[in-house]
C-alpha atoms as a PDB file:
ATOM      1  CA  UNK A   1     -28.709  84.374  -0.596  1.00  0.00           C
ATOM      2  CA  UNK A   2     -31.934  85.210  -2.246  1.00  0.00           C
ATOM      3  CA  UNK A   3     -32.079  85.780  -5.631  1.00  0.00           C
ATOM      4  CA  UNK A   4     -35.343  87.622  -6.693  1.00  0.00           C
ATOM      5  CA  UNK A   5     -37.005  89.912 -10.064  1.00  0.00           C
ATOM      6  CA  UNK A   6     -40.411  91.605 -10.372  1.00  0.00           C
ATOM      7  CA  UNK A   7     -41.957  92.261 -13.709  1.00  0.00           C
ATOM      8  CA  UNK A   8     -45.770  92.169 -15.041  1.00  0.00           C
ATOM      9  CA  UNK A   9     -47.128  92.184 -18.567  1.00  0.00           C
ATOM     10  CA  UNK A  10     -50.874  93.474 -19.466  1.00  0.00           C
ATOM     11  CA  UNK A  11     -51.109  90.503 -22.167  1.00  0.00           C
ATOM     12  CA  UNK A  12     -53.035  90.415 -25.204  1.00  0.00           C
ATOM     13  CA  UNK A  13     -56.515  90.985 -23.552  1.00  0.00           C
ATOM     14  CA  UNK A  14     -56.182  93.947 -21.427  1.00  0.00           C
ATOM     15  CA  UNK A  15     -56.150  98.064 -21.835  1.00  0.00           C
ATOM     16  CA  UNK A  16     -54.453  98.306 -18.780  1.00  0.00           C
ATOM     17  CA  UNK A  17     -52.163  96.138 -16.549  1.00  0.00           C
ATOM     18  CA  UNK A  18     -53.736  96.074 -12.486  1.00  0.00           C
ATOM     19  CA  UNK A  19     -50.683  94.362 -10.633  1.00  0.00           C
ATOM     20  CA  UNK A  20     -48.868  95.761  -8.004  1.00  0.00           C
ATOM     21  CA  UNK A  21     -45.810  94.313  -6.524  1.00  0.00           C
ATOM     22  CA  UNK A  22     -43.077  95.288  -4.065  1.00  0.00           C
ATOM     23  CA  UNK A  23     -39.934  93.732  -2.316  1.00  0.00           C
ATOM     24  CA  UNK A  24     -38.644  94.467   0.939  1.00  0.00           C
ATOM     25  CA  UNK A  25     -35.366  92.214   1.523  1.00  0.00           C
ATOM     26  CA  UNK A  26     -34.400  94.032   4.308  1.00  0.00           C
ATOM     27  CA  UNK A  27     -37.553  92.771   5.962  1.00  0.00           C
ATOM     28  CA  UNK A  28     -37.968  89.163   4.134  1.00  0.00           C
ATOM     29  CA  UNK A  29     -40.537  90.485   2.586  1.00  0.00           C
ATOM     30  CA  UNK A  30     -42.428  89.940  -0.736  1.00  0.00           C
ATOM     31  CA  UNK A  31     -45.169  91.329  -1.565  1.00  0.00           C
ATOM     32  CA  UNK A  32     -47.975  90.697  -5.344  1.00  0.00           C
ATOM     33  CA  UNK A  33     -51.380  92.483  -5.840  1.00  0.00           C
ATOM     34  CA  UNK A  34     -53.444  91.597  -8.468  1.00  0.00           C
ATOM     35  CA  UNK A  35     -56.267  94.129  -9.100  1.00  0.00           C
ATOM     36  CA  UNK A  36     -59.540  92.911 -10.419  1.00  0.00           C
ATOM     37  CA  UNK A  37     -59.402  92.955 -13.864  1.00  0.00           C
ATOM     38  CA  UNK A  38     -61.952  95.054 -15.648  1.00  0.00           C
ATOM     39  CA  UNK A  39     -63.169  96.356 -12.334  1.00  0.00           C
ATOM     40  CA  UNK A  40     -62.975 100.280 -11.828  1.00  0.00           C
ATOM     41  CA  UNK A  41     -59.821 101.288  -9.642  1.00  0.00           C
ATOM     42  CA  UNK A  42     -58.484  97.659  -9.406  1.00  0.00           C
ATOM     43  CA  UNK A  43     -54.978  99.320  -9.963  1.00  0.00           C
ATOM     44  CA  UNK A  44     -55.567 101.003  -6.822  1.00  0.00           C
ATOM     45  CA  UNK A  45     -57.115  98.476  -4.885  1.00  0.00           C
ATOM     46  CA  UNK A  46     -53.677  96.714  -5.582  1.00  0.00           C
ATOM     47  CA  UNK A  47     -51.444  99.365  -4.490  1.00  0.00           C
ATOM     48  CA  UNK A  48     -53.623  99.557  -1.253  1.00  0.00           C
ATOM     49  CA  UNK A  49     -52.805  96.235  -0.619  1.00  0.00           C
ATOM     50  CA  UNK A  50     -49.018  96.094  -1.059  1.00  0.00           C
ATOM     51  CA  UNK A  51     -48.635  99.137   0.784  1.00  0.00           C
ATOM     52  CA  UNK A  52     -50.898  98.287   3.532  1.00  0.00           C
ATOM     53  CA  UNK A  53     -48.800  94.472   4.356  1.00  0.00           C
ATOM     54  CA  UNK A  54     -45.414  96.243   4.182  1.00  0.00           C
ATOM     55  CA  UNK A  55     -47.049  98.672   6.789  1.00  0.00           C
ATOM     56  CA  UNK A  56     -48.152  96.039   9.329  1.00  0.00           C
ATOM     57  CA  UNK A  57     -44.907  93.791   8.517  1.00  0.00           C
ATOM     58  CA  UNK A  58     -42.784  97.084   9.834  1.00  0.00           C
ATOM     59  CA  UNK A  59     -45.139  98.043  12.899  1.00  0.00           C
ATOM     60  CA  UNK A  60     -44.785  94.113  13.367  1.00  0.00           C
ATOM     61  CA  UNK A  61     -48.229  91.956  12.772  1.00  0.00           C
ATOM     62  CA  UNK A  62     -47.821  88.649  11.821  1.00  0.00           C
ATOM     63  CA  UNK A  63     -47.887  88.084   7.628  1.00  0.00           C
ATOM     64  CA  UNK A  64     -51.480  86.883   8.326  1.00  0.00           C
ATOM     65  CA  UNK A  65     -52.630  89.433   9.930  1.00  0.00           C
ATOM     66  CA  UNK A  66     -51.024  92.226   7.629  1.00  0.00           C
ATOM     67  CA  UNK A  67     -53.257  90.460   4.718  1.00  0.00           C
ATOM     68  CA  UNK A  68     -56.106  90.397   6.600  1.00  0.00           C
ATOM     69  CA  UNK A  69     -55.298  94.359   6.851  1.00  0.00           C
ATOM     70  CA  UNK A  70     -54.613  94.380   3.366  1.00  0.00           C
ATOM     71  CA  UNK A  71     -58.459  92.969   2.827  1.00  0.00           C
ATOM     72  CA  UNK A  72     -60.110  95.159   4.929  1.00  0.00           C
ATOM     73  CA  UNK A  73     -58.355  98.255   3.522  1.00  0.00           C
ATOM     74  CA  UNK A  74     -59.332  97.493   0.197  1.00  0.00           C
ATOM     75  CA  UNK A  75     -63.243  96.972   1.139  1.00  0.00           C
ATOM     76  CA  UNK A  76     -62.649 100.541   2.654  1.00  0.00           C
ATOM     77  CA  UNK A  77     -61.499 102.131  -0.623  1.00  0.00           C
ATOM     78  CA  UNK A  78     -64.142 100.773  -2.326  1.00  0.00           C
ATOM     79  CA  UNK A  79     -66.749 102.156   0.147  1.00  0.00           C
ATOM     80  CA  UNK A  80     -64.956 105.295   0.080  1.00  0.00           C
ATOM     81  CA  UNK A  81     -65.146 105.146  -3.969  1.00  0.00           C
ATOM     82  CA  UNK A  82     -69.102 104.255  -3.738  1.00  0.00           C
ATOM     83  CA  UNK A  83     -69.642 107.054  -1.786  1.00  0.00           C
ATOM     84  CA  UNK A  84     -68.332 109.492  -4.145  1.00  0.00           C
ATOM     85  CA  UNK A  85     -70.152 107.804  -6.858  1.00  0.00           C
ATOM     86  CA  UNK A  86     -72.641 104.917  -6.398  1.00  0.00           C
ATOM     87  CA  UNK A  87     -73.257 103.750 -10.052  1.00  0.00           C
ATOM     88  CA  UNK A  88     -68.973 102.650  -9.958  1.00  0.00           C
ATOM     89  CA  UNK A  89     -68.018  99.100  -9.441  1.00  0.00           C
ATOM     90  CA  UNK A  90     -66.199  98.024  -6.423  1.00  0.00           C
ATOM     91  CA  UNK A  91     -62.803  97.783  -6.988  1.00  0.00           C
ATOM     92  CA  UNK A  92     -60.936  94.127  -6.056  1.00  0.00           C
ATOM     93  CA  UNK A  93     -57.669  92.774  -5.941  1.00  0.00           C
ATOM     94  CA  UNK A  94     -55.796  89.183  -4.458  1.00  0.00           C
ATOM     95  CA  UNK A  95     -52.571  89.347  -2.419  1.00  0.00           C
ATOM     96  CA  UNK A  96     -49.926  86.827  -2.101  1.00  0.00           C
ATOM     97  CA  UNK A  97     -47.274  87.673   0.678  1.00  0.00           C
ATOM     98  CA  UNK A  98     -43.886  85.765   1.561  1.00  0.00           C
ATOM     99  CA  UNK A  99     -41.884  86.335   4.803  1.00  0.00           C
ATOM    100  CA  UNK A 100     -38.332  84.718   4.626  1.00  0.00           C
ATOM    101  CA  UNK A 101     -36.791  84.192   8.101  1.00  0.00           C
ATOM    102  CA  UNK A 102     -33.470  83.247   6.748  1.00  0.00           C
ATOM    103  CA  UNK A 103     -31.799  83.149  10.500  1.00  0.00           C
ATOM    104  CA  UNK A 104     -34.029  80.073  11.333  1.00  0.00           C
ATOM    105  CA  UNK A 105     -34.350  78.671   7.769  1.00  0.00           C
ATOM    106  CA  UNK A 106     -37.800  79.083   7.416  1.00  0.00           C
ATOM    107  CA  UNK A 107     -40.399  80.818   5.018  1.00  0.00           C
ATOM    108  CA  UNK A 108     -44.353  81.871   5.741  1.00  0.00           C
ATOM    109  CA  UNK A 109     -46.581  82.581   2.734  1.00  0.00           C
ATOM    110  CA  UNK A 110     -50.492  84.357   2.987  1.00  0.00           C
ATOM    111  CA  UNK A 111     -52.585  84.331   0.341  1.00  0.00           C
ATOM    112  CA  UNK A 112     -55.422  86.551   0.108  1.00  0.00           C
ATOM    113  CA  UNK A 113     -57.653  85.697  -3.256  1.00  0.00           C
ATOM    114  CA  UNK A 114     -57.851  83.327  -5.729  1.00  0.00           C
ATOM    115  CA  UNK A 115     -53.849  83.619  -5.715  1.00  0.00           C
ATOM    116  CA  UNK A 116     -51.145  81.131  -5.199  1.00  0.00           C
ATOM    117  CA  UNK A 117     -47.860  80.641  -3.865  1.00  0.00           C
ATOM    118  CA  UNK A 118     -44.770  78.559  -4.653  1.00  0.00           C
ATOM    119  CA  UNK A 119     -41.519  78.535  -3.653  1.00  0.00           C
ATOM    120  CA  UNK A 120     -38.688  76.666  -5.540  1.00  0.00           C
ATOM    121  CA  UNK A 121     -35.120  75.607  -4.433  1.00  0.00           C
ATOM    122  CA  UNK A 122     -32.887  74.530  -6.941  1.00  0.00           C
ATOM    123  CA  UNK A 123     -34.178  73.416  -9.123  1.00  0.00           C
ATOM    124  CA  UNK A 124     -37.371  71.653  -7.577  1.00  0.00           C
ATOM    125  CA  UNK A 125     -40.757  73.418  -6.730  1.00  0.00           C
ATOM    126  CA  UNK A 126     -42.720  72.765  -4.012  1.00  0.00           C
ATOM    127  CA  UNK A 127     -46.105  74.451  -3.227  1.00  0.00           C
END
């Protein structure tokens, strides 16, 4: 069994909070966006890229490739968004992605980003 909890703070530093996170147990799949802090529509940068892995994960790309989706999507929003208005910053986000095959025992993590991943069992960690 797979115990899991999502939750996301804004800190002391920021206005605003950029994450984005999602869980799809049904498909082993985990999903954490981190917009680019300070930069204009990071919030939505990160929702692109959540929304865009569990998209590929369900028309059945690999975890890589639905990241490497995920990165490409966002580059198009922030083309789209510099088209509308050119003096905006690009918007940014990382994406860190876990697929648990729990029939064969295995996990697969993609990180797209200055992101990492862990998983723990028990009460050990490994990276």
């Amino acid at each position: 069994m797979i115990s899991w909890f999502g939750a996301s703070d804004i800190g002391r530093q920021r206005q605003s909070n950029q994450d984005c996170f999602a869980a799809h147990p049904e498909l082993g799949l985990w999903i954490l966006a981190d917009g680019m802090g300070g930069h204009a529509a990071g919030a939505e940068a990160a929702g692109r890229a959540v929304a865009v892995v569990a998209a590929e994960i369900e028309a059945g790309q690999s975890l890589l490739t639905a990241v490497e989706c995920a990165h490409r999507a966002v580059i198009e929003l922030g083309d789209e968004l510099l088209q509308e208005d050119p003096t905006r910053r690009r918007p940014g986000s990382t994406v860190v992605a876990l697929r648990v095959y729990a029939a064969a025992e295995m996990l697969d993590s993609a990180v797209g980003g200055d992101c990492e991943s862990a998983a723990v069992a028990d009460a050990g960690a490994a990276a």
